[in-house]
N, C-alpha and C. Protein backbone atom coordinates (compact mmCIF):
# COMPACT_ATOMS: atom_id res chain seq x y z
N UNK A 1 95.55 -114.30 -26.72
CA UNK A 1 95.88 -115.49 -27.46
C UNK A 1 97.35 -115.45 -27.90
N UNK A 2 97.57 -113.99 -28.69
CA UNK A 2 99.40 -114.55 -29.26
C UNK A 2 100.03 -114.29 -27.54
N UNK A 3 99.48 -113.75 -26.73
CA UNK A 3 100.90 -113.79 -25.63
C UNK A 3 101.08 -114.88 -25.00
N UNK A 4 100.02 -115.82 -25.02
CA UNK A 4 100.23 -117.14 -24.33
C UNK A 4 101.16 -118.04 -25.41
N UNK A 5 101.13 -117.55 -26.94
CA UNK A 5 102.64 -118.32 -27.15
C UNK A 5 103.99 -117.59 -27.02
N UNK A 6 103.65 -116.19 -27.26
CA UNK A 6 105.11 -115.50 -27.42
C UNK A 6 105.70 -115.79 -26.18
N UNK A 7 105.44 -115.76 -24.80
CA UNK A 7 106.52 -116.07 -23.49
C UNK A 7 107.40 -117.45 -23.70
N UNK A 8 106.81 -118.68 -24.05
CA UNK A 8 107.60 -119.45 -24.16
C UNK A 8 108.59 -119.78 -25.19
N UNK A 9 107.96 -118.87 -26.24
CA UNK A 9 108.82 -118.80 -27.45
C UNK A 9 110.05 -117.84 -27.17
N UNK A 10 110.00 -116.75 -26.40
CA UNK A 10 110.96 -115.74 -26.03
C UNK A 10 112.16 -116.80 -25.05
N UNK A 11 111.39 -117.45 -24.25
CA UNK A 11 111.90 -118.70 -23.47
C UNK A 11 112.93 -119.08 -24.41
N UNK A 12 112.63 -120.39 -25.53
CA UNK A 12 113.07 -120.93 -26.17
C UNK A 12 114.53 -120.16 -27.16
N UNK A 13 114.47 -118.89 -27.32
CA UNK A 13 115.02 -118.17 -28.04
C UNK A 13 116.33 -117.65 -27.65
N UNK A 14 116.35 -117.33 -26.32
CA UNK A 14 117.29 -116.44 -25.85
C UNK A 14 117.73 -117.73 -24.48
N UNK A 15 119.12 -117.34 -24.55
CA UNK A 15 119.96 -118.47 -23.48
C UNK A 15 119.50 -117.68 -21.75
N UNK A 16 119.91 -118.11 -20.62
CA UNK A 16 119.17 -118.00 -19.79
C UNK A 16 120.16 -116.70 -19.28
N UNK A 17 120.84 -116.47 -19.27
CA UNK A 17 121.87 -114.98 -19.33
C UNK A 17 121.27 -113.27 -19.98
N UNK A 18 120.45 -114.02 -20.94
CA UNK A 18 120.19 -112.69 -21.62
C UNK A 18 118.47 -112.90 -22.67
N UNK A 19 117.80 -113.92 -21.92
CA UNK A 19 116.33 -113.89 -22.00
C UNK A 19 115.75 -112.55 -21.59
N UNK A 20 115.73 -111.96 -20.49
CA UNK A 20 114.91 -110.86 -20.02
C UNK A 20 115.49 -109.64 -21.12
N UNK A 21 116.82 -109.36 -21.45
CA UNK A 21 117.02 -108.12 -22.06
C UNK A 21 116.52 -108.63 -23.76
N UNK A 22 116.97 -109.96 -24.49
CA UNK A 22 116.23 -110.33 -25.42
C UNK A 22 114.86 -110.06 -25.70
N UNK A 23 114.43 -110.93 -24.50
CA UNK A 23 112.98 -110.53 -24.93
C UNK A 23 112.20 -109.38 -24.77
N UNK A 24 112.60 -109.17 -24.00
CA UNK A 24 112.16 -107.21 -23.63
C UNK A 24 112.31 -106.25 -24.88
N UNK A 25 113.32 -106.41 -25.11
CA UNK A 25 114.14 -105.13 -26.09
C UNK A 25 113.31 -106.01 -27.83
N UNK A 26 113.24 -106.92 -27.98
CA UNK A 26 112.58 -107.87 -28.83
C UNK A 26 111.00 -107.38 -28.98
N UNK A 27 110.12 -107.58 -28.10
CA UNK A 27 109.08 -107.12 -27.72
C UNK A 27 109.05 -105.62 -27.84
N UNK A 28 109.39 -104.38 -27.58
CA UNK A 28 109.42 -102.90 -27.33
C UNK A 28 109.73 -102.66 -28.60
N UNK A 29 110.95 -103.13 -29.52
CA UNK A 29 110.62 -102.86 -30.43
C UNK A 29 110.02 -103.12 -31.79
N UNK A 30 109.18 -104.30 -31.81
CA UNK A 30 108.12 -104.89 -32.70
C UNK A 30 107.37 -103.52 -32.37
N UNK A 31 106.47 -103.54 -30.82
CA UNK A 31 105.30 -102.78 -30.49
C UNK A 31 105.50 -101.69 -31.26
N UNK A 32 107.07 -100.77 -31.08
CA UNK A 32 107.00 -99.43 -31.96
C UNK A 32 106.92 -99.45 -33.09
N UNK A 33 107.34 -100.61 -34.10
CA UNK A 33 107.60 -100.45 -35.71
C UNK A 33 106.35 -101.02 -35.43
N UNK A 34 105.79 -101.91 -35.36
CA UNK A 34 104.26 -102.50 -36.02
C UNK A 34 103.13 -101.77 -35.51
N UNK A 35 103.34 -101.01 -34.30
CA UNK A 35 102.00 -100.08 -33.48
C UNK A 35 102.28 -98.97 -33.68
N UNK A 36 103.32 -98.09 -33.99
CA UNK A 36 103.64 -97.11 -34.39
C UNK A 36 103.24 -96.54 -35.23
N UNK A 37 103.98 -97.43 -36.47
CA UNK A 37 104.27 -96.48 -37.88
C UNK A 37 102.35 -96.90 -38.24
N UNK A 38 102.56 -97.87 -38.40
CA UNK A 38 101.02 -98.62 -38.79
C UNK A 38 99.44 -97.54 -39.44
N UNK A 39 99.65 -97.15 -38.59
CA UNK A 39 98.94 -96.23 -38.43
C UNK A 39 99.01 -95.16 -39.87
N UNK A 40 99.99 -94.87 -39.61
CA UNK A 40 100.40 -93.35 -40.56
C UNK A 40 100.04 -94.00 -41.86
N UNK A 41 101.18 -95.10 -42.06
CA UNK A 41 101.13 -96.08 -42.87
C UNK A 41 100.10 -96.45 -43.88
N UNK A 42 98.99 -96.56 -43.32
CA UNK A 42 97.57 -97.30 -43.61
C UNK A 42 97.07 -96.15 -43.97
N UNK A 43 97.03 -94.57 -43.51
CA UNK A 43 96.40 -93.42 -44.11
C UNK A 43 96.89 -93.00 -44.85
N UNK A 44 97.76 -93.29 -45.45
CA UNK A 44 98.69 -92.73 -46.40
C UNK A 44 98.39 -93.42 -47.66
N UNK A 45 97.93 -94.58 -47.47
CA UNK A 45 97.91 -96.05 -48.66
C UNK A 45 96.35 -95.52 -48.82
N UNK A 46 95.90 -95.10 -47.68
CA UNK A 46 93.97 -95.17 -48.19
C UNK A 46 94.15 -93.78 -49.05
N UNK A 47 94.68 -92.58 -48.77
CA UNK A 47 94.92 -91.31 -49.46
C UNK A 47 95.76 -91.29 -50.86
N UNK A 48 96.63 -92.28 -50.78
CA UNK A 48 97.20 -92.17 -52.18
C UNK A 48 96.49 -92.98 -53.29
N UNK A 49 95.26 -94.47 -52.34
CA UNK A 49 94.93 -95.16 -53.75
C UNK A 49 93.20 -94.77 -54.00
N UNK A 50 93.26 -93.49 -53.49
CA UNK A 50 92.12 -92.36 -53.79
C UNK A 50 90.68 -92.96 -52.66
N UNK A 51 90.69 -93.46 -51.62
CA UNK A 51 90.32 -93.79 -50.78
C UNK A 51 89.75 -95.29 -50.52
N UNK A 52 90.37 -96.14 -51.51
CA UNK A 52 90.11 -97.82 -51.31
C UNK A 52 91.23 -97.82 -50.27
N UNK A 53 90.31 -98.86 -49.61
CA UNK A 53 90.98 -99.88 -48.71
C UNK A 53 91.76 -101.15 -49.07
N UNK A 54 91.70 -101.37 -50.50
CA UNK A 54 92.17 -102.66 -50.84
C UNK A 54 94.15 -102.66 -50.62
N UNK A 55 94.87 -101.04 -50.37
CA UNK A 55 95.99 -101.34 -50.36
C UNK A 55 96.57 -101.42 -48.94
N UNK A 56 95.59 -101.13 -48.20
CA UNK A 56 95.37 -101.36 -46.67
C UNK A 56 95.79 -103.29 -46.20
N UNK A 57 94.62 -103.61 -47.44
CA UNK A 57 94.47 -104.91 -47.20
C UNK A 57 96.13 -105.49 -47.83
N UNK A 58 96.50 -105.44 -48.25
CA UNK A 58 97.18 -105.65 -49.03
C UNK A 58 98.70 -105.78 -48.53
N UNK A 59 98.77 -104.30 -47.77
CA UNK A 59 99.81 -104.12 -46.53
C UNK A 59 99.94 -105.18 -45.32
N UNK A 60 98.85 -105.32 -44.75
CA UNK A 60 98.35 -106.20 -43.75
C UNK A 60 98.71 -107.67 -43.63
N UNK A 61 98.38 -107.61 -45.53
CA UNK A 61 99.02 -108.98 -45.60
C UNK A 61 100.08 -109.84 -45.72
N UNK A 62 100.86 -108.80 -46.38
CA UNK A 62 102.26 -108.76 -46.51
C UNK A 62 103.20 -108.63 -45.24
N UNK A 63 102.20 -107.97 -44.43
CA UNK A 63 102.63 -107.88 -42.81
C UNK A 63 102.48 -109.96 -42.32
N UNK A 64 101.59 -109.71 -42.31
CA UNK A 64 101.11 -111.40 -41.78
C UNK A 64 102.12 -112.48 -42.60
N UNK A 65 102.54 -112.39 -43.86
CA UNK A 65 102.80 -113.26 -44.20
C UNK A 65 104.83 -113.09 -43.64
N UNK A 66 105.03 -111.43 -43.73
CA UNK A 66 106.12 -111.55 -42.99
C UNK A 66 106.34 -112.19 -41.80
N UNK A 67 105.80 -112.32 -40.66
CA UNK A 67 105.49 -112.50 -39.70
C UNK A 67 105.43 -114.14 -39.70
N UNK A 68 104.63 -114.81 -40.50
CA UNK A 68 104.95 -116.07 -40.47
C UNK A 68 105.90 -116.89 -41.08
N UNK A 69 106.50 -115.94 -41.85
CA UNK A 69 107.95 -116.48 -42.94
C UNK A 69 109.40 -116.29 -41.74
N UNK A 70 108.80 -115.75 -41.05
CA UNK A 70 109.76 -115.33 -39.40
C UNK A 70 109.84 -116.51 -38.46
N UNK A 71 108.38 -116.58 -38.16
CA UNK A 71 108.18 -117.85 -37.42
C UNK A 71 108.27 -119.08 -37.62
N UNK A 72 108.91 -119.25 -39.41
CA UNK A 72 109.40 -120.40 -39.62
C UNK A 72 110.61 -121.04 -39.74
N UNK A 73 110.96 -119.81 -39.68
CA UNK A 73 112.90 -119.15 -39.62
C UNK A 73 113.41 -119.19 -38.14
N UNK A 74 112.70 -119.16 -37.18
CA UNK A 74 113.30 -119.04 -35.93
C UNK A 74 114.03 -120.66 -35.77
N UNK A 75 114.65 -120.68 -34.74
CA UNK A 75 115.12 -121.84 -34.10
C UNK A 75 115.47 -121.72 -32.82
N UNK A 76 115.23 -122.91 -32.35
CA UNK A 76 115.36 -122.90 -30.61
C UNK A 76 116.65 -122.73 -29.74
N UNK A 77 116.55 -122.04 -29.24
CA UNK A 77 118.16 -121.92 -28.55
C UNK A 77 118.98 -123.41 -28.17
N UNK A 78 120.17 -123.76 -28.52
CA UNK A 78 120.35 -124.82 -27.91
C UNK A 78 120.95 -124.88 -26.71
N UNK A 79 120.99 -123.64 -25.66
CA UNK A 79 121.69 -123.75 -25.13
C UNK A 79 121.05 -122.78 -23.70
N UNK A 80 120.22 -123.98 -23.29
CA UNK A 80 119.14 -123.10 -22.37
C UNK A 80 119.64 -122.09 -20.78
């Protein structure tokens, strides 16, 4: 579901010169900071708030809401 919007949005973003290294290098490194750390991240929050999940939740969300405070910030390349 999100990759059928992210291609055209990567489209829209990057001029036609430097779409493939944009979006590539764009893509590779979301995957490492958000698939990466994530992880550690989330065991660390369940271990320090004595094993609730609520700061898990909490992270997640702050993730999501980054993520859409992004996607409202973008703008379309004008210069395809």
């Amino acid at each position: 579901m999100v990759v059928c919007v992210q291609q055209p949005m990567f489209t829209e973003m990057f001029g036609a010169s430097y779409r493939y290294s944009g979006a590539g290098v764009g893509y590779q490194v979301a995957s490492v900071i958000g698939g990466g750390f994530t992880p550690f991240i989330a065991a660390a929050l369940v271990t320090f708030s004595g094993g609730s999940w609520h700061s898990v939740a909490i992270y997640l969300t702050g993730g999501c809401l980054l993520s859409a405070l992004t996607a409202m910030l973008m703008k379309k390349n004008p210069h395809p």
